[in-house]
Every structure is written in C-alpha cells, then in structure tokens.
N, C-alpha and C. Protein backbone atom coordinates (compact mmCIF):
# COMPACT_ATOMS: atom_id res chain seq x y z
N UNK A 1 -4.26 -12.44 14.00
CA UNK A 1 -3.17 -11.72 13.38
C UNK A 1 -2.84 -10.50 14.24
N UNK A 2 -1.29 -10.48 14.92
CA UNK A 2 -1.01 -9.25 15.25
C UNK A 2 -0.92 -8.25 14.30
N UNK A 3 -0.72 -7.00 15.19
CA UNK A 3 -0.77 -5.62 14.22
C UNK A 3 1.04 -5.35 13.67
N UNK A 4 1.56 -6.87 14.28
CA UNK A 4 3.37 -6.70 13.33
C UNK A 4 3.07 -7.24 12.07
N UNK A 5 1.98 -8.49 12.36
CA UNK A 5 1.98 -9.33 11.09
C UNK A 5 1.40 -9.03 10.07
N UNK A 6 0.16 -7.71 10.12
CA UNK A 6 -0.59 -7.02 9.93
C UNK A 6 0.21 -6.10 8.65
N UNK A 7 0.79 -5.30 9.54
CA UNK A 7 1.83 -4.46 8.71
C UNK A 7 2.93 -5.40 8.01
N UNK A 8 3.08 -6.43 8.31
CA UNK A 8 4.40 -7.34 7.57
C UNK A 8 3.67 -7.81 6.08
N UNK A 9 2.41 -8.12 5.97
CA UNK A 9 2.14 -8.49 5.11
C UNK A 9 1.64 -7.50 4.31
N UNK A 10 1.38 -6.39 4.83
CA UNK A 10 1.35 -5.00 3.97
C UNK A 10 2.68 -5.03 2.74
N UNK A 11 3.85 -4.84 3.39
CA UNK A 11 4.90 -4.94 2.87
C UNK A 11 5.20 -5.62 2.16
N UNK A 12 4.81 -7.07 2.41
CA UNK A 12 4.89 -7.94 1.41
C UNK A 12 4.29 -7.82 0.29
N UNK A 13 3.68 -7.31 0.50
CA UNK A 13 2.66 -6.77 -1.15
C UNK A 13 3.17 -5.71 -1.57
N UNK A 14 4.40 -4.91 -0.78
CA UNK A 14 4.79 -3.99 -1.52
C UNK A 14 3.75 -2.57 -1.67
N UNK A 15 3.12 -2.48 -0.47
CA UNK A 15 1.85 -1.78 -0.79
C UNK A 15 2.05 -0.74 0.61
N UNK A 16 1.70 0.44 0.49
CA UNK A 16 1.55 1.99 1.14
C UNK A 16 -0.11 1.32 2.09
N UNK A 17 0.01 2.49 2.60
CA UNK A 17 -1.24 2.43 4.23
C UNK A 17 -2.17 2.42 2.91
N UNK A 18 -1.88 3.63 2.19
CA UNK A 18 -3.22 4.72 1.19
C UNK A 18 -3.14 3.13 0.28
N UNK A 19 -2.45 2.56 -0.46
CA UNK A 19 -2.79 1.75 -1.33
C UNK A 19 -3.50 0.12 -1.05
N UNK A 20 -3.17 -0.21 0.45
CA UNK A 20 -3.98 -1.28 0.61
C UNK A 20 -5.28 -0.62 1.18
N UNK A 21 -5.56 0.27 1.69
CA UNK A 21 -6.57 0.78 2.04
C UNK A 21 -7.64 1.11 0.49
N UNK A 22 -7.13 1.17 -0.52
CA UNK A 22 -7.96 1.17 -1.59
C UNK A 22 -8.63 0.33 -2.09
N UNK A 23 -7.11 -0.84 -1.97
CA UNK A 23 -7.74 -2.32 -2.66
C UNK A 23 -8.10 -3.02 -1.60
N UNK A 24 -8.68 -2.94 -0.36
CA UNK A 24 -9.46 -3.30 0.81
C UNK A 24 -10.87 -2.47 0.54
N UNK A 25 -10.89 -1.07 0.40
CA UNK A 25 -12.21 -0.55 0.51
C UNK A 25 -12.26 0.18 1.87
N UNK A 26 -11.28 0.48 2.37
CA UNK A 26 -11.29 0.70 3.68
C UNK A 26 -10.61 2.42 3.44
N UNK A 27 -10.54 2.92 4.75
CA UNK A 27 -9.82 4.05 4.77
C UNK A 27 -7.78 3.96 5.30
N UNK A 28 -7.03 4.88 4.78
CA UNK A 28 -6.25 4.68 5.41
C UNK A 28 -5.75 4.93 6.90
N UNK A 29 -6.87 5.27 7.16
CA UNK A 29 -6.69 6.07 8.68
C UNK A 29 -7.11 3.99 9.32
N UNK A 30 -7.96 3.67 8.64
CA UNK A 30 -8.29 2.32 9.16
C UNK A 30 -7.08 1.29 9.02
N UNK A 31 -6.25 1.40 7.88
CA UNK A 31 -5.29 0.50 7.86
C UNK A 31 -4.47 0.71 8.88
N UNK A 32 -4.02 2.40 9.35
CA UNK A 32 -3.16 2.48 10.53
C UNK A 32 -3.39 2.42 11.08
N UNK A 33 -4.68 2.84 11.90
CA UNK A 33 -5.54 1.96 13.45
C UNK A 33 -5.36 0.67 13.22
N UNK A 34 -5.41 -0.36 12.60
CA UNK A 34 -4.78 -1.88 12.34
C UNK A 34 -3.45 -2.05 13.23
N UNK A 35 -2.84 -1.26 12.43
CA UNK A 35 -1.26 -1.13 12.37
C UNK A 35 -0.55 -1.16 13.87
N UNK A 36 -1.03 -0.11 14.79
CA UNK A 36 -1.16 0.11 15.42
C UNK A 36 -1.68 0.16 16.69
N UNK A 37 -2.84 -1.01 16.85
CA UNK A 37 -3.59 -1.42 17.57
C UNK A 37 -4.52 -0.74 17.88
N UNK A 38 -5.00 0.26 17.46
CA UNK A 38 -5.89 1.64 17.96
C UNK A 38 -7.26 0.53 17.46
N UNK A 39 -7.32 -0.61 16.83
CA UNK A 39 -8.38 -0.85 16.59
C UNK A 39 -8.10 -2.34 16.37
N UNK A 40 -8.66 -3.35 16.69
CA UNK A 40 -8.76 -5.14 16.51
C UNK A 40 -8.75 -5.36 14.97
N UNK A 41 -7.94 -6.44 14.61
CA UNK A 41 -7.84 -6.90 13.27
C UNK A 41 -8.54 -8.12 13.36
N UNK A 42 -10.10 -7.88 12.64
CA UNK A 42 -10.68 -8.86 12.44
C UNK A 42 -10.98 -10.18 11.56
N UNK A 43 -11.29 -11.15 12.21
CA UNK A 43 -10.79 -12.31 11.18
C UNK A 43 -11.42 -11.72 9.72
N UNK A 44 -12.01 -10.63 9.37
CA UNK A 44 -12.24 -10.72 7.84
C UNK A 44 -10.99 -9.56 7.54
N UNK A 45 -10.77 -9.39 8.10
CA UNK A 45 -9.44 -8.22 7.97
C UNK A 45 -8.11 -8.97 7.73
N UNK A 46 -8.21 -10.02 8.16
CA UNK A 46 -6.67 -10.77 8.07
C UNK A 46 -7.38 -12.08 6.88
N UNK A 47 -8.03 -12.48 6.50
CA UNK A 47 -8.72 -13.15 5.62
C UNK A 47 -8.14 -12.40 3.96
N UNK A 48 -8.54 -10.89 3.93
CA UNK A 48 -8.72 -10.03 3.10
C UNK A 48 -7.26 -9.77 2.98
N UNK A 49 -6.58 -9.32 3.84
CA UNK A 49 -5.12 -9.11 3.39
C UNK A 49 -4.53 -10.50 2.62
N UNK A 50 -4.87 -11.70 3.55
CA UNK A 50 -3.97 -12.99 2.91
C UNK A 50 -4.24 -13.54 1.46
N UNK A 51 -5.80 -12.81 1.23
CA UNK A 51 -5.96 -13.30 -0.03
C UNK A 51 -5.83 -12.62 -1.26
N UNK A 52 -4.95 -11.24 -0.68
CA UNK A 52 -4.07 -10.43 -1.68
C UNK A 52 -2.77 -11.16 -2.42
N UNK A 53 -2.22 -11.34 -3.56
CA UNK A 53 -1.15 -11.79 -3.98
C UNK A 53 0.23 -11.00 -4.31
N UNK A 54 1.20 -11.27 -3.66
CA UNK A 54 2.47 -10.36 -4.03
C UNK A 54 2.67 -9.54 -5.22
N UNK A 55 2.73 -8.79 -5.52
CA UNK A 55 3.60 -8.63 -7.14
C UNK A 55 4.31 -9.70 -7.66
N UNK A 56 4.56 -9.98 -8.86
CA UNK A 56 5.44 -10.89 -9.05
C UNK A 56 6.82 -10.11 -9.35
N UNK A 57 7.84 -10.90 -9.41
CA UNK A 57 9.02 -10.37 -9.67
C UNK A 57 9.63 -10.77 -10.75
N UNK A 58 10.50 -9.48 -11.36
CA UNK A 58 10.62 -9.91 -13.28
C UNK A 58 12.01 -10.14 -12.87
C-alpha cells in the first residue's frame, strides 16, 4: 500500500490523522509519517486500515 492509498482510505472512512490513529492504537504523528512516507506502511498497517468499515450512509 502506497502512502496515496494510505491516506485515500483514511478518507474513506471519513476519519481525521487524530481519529484513525485512536481506533488503530497508534499515534497521530504515526498516521502522518504513513501519510507521508517518513515511515513504511506495513503489511499489518494496511491489513488494519482495510479491515475498518465506512460509516454507513442514511
């Protein structure tokens, strides 16, 4: 997973650096080193995002 697809699926969840960084367990300084490439997105890192589910829509 690149660090576009990385952040694309952030979005898709509708979710802030600070808020997937919560429901990951992670820091947000870690979600933007992701983001950004300052740091490798590891297969449990892209595992963990995909097995987040959208909001649904009313």
């Amino acid at each position: 997973m690149t660090p576009t697809e990385y952040k694309a699926a952030r979005g898709e969840l509708g979710l802030t650096q600070a808020e997937l960084a919560a429901v990951l367990g992670v820091s947000r300084k870690t979600v933007n080193a992701r983001e950004t490439s300052a740091t490798p997105i590891t297969s449990e890192a892209e595992m963990a995002i995909k097995s987040l589910k959208p909001p649904r829509k009313k």
